[in-house]
N, C-alpha and C. Protein backbone atom coordinates (compact mmCIF):
# COMPACT_ATOMS: atom_id res chain seq x y z
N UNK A 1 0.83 -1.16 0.00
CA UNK A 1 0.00 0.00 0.00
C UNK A 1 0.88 1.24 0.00
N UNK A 2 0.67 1.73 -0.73
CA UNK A 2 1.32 3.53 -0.79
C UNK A 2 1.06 4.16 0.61
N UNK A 3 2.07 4.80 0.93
CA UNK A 3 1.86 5.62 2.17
C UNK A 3 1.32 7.11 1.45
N UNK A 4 1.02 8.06 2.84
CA UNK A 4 0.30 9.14 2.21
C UNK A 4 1.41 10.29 2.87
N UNK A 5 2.52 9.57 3.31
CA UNK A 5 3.41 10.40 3.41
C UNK A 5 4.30 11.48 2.29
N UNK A 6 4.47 12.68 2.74
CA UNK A 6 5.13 13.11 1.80
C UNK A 6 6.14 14.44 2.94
N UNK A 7 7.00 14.14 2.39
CA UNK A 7 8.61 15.00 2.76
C UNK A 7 7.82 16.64 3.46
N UNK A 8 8.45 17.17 4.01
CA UNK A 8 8.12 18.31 4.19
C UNK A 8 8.74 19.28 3.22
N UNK A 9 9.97 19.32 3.01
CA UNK A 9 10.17 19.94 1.78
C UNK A 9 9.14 20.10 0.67
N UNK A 10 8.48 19.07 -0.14
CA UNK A 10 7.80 18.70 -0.89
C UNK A 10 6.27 19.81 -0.90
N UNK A 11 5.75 19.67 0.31
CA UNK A 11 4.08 20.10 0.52
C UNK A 11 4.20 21.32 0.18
N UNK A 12 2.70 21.50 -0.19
CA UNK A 12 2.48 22.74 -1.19
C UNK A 12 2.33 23.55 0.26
N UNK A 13 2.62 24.94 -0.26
CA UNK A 13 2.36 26.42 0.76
C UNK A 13 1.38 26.33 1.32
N UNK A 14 0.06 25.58 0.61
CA UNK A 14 -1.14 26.34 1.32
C UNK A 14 -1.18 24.98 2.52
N UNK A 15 -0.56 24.16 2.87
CA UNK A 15 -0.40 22.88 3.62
C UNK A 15 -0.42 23.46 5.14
N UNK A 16 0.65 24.64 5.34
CA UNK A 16 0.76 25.49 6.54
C UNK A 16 -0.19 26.10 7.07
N UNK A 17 -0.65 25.84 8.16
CA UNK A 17 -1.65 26.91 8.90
C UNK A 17 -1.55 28.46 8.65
N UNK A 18 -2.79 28.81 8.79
CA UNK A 18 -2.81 30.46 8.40
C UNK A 18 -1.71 31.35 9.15
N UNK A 19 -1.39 31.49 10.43
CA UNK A 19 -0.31 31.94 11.62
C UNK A 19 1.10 31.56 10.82
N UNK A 20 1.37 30.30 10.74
CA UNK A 20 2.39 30.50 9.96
C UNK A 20 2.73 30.88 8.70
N UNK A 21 1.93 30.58 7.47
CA UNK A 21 2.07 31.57 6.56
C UNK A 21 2.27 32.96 6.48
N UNK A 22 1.38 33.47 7.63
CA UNK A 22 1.70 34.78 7.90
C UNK A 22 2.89 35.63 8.10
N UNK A 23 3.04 34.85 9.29
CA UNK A 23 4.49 34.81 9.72
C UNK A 23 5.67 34.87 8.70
N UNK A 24 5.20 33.49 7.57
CA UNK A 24 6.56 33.50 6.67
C UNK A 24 6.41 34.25 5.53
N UNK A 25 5.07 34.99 5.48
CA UNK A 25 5.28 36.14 4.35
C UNK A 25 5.37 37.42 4.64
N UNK A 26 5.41 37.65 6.46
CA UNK A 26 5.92 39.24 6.84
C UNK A 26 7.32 39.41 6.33
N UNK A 27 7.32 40.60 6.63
CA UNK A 27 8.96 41.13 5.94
C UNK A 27 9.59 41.01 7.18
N UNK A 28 9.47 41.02 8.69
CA UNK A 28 10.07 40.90 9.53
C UNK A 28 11.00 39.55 9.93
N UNK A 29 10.30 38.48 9.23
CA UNK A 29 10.90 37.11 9.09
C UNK A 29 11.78 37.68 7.93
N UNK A 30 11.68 37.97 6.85
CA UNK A 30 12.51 37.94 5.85
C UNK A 30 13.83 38.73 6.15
N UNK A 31 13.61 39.83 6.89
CA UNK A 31 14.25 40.65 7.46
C UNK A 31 15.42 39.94 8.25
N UNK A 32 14.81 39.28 9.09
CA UNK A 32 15.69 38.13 10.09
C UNK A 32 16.18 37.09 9.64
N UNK A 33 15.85 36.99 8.67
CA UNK A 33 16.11 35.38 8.52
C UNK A 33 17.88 36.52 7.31
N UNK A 34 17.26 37.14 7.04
CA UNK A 34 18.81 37.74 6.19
C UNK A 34 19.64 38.33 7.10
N UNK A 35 19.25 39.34 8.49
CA UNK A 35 20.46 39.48 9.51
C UNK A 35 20.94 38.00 10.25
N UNK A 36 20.22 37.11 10.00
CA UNK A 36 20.70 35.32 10.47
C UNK A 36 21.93 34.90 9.67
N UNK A 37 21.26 35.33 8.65
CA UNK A 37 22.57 35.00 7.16
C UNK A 37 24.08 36.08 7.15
N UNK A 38 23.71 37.24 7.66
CA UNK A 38 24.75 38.26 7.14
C UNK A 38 25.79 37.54 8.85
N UNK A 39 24.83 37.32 9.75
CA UNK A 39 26.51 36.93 10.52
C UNK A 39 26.49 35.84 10.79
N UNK A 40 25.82 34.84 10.18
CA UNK A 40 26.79 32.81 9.71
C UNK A 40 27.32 33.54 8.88
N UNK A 41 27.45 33.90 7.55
CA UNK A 41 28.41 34.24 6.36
C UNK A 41 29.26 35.62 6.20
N UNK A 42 28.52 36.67 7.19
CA UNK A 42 29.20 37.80 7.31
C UNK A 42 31.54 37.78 7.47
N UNK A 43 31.32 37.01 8.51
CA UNK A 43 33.03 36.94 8.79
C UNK A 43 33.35 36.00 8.10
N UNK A 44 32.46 34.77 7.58
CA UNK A 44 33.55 34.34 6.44
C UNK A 44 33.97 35.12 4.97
N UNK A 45 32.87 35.99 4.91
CA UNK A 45 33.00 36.71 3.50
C UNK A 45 33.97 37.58 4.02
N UNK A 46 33.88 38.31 5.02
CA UNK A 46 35.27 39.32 5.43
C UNK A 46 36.37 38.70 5.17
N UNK A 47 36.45 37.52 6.06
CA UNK A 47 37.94 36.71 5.69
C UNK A 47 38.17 36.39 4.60
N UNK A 48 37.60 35.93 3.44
CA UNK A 48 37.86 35.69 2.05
C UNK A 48 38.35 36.60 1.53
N UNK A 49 37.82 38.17 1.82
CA UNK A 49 38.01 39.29 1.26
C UNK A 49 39.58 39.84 1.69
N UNK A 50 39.47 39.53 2.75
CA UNK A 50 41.01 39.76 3.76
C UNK A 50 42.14 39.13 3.04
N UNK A 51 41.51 37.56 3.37
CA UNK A 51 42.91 36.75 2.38
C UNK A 51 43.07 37.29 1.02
N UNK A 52 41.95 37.60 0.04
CA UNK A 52 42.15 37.85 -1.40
C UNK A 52 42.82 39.71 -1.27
N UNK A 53 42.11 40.32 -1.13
CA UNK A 53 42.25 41.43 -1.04
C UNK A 53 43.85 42.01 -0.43
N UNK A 54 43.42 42.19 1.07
CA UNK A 54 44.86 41.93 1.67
C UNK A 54 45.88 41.43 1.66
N UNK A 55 45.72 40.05 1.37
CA UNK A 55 47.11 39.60 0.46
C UNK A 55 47.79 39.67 -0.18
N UNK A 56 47.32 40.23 -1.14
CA UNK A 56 47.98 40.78 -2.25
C UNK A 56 48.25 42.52 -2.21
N UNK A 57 47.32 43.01 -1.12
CA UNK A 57 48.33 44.40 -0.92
C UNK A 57 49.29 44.20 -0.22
N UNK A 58 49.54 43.31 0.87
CA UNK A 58 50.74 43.09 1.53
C UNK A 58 51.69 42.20 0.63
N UNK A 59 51.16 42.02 -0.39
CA UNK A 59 52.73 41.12 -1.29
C UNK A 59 53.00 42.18 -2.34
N UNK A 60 52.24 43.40 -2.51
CA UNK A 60 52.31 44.45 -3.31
C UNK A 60 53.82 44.94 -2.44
N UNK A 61 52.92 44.98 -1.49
CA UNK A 61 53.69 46.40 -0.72
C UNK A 61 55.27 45.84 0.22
N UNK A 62 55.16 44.10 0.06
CA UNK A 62 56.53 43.54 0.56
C UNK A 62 57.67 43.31 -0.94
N UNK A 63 56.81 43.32 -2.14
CA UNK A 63 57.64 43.51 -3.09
C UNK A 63 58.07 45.24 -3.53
N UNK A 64 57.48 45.84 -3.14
CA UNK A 64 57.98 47.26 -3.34
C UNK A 64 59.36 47.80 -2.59
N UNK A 65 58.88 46.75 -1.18
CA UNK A 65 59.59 47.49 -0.60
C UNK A 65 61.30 46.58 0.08
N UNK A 66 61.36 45.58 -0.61
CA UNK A 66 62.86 44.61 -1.15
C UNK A 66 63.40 45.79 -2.21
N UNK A 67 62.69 46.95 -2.82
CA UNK A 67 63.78 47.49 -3.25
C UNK A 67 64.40 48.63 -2.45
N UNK A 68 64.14 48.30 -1.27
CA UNK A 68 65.02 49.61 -0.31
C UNK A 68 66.01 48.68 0.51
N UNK A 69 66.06 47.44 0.26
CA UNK A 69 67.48 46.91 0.59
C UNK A 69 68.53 47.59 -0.28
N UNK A 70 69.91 47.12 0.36
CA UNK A 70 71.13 47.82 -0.06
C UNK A 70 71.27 47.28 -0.77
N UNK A 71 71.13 46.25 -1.70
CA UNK A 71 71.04 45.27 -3.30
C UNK A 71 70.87 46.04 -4.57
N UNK A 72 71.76 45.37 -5.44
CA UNK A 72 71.83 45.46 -7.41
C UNK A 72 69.95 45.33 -7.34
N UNK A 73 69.63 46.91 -8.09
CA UNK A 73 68.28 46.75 -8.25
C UNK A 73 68.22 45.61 -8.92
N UNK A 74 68.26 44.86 -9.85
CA UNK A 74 68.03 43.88 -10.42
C UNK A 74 68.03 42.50 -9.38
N UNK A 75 68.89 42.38 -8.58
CA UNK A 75 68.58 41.61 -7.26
C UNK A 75 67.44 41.79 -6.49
N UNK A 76 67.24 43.37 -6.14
CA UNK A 76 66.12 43.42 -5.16
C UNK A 76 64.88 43.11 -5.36
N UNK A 77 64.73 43.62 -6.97
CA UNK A 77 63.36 43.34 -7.44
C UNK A 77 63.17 41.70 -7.74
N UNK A 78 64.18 40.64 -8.42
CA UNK A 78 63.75 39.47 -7.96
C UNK A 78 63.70 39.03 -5.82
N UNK A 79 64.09 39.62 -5.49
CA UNK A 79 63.86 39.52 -4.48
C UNK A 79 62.75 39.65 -3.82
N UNK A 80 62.30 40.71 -4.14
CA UNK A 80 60.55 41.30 -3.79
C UNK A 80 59.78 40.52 -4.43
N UNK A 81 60.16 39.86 -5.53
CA UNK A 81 59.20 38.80 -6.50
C UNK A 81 59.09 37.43 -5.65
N UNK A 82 59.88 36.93 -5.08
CA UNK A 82 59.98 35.71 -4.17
C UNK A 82 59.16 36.20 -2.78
N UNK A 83 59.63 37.17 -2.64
CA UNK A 83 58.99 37.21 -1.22
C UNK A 83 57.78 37.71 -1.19
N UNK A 84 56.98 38.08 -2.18
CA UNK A 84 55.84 38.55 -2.34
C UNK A 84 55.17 37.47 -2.28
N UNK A 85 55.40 36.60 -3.04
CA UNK A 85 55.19 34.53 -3.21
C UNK A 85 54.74 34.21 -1.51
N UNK A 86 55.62 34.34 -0.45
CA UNK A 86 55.56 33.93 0.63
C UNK A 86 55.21 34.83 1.77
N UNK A 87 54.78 36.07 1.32
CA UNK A 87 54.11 36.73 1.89
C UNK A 87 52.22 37.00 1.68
N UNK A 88 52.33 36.33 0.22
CA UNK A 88 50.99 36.25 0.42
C UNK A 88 50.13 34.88 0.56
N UNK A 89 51.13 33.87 0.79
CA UNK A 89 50.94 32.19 1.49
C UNK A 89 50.87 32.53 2.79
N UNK A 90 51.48 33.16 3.44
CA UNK A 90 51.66 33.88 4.92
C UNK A 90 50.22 34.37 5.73
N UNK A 91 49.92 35.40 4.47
CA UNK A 91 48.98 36.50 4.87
C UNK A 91 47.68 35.45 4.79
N UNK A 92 47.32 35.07 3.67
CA UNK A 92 46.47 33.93 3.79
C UNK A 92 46.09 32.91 4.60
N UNK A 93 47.35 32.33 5.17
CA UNK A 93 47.34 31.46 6.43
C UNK A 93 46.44 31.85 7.79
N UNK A 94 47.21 33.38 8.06
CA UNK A 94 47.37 33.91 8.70
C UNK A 94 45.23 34.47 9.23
N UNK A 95 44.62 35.09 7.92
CA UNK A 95 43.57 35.42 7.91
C UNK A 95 42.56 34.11 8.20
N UNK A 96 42.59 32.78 7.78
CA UNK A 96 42.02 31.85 8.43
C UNK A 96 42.42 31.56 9.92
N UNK A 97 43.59 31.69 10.66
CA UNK A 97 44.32 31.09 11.80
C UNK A 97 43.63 32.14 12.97
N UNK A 98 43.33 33.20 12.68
CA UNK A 98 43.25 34.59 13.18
C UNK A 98 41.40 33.77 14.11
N UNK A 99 41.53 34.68 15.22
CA UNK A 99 40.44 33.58 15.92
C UNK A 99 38.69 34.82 15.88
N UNK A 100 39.27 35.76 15.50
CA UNK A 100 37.90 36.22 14.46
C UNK A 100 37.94 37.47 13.20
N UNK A 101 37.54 37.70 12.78
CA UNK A 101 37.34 38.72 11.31
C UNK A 101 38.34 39.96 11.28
N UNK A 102 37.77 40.23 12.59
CA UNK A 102 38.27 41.50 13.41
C UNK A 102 40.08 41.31 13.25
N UNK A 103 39.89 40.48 14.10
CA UNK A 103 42.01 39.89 14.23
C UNK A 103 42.27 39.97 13.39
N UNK A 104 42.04 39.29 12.17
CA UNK A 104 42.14 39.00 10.86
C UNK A 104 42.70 40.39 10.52
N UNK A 105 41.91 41.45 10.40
CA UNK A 105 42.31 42.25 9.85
C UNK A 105 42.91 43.25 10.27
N UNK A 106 43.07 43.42 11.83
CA UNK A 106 44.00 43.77 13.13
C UNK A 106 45.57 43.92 12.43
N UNK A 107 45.35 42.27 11.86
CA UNK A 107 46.68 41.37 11.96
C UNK A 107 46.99 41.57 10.48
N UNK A 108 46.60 41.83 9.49
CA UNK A 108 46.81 42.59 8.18
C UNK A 108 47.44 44.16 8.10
N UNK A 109 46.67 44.93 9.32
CA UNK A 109 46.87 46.62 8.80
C UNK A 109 47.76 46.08 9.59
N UNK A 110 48.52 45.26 10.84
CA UNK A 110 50.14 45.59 11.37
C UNK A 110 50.96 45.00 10.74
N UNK A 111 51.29 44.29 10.10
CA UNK A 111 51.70 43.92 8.92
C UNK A 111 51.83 44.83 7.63
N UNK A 112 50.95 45.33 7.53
CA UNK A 112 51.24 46.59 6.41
C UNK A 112 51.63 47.90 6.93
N UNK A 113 51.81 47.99 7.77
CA UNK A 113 52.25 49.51 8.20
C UNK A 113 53.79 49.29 8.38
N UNK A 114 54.81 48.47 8.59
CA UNK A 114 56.22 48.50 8.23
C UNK A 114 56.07 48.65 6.87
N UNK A 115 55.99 47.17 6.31
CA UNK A 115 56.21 47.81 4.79
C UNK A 115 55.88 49.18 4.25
N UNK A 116 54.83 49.38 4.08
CA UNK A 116 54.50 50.66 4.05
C UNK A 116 55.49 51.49 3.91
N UNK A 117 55.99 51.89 5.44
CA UNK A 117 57.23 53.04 5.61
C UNK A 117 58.43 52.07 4.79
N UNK A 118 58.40 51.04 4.37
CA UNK A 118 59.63 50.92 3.37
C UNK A 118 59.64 50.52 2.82
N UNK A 119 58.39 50.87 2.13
CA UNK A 119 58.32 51.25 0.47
C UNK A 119 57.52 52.32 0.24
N UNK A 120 57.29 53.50 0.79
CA UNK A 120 57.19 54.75 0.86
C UNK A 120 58.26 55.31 0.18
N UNK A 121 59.48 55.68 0.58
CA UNK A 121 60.56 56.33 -0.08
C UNK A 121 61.44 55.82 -1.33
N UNK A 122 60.70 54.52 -1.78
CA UNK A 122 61.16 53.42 -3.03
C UNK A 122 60.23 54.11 -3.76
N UNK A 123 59.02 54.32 -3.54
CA UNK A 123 57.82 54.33 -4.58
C UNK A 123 57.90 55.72 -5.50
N UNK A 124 58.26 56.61 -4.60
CA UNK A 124 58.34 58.24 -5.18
C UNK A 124 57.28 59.00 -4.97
N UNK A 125 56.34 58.54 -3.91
CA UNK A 125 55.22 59.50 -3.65
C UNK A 125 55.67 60.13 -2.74
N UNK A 126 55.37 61.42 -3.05
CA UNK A 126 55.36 62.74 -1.99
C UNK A 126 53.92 62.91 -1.44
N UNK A 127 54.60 63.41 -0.08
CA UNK A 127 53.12 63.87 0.83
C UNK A 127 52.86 65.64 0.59
């Protein structure tokens, strides 16, 4: 005999009592149910953004600034090319390991503020 079961997934809308339909067609559920979503996925999307983003300004800004070693420019700049490599394996690591969003990116701007000042006076921008 066939059962008359069927999945809950499956049942049509109008299956729900009137109170809850209600409920799930106010905007205040919809409302919530998306501030529910923005912080389960909120700090992982930060951190993605951190590792992608940040990473690569801190391998920008650690290859800029291998050319203010005392090195044959032609040395320094492969130099900044390698270490940019392992500075942004680093920074990446670093933005998952970090024990929330916040750290994460704590732990990015201190990291970029040496380089920074040295590759400030490599780059040729005046203040």
């Amino acid at each position: 005999m066939v059962s008359d079961w069927v999945p809950s997934c499956a049942m049509p809308f109008s299956y729900f009592p009137t109170a809850s339909r209600r409920r799930l067609e106010s905007g205040r559920a919809r409302i919530s149910a998306v501030i529910a979503m923005g912080r389960r996925w909120g700090p992982l999307a930060s951190r993605l953004v951190a590792a992608v983003l940040g990473g690569y300004a801190l391998a920008a800004l650690s290859s800029v600034a291998a050319l203010a070693l005392p090195i044959d420019r032609s040395q320094a700049v492969l130099t900044g090319m390698l270490l940019s490599f392992l500075v942004y394996a680093l920074a990446v690591v670093w933005v998952f390991a970090a024990r929330s969003a916040a750290r994460a990116w704590a732990g990015m701007a201190i990291a970029a503020l040496p380089l920074a000042l040295a590759a400030w006076p490599v780059s040729g921008l005046a203040w």
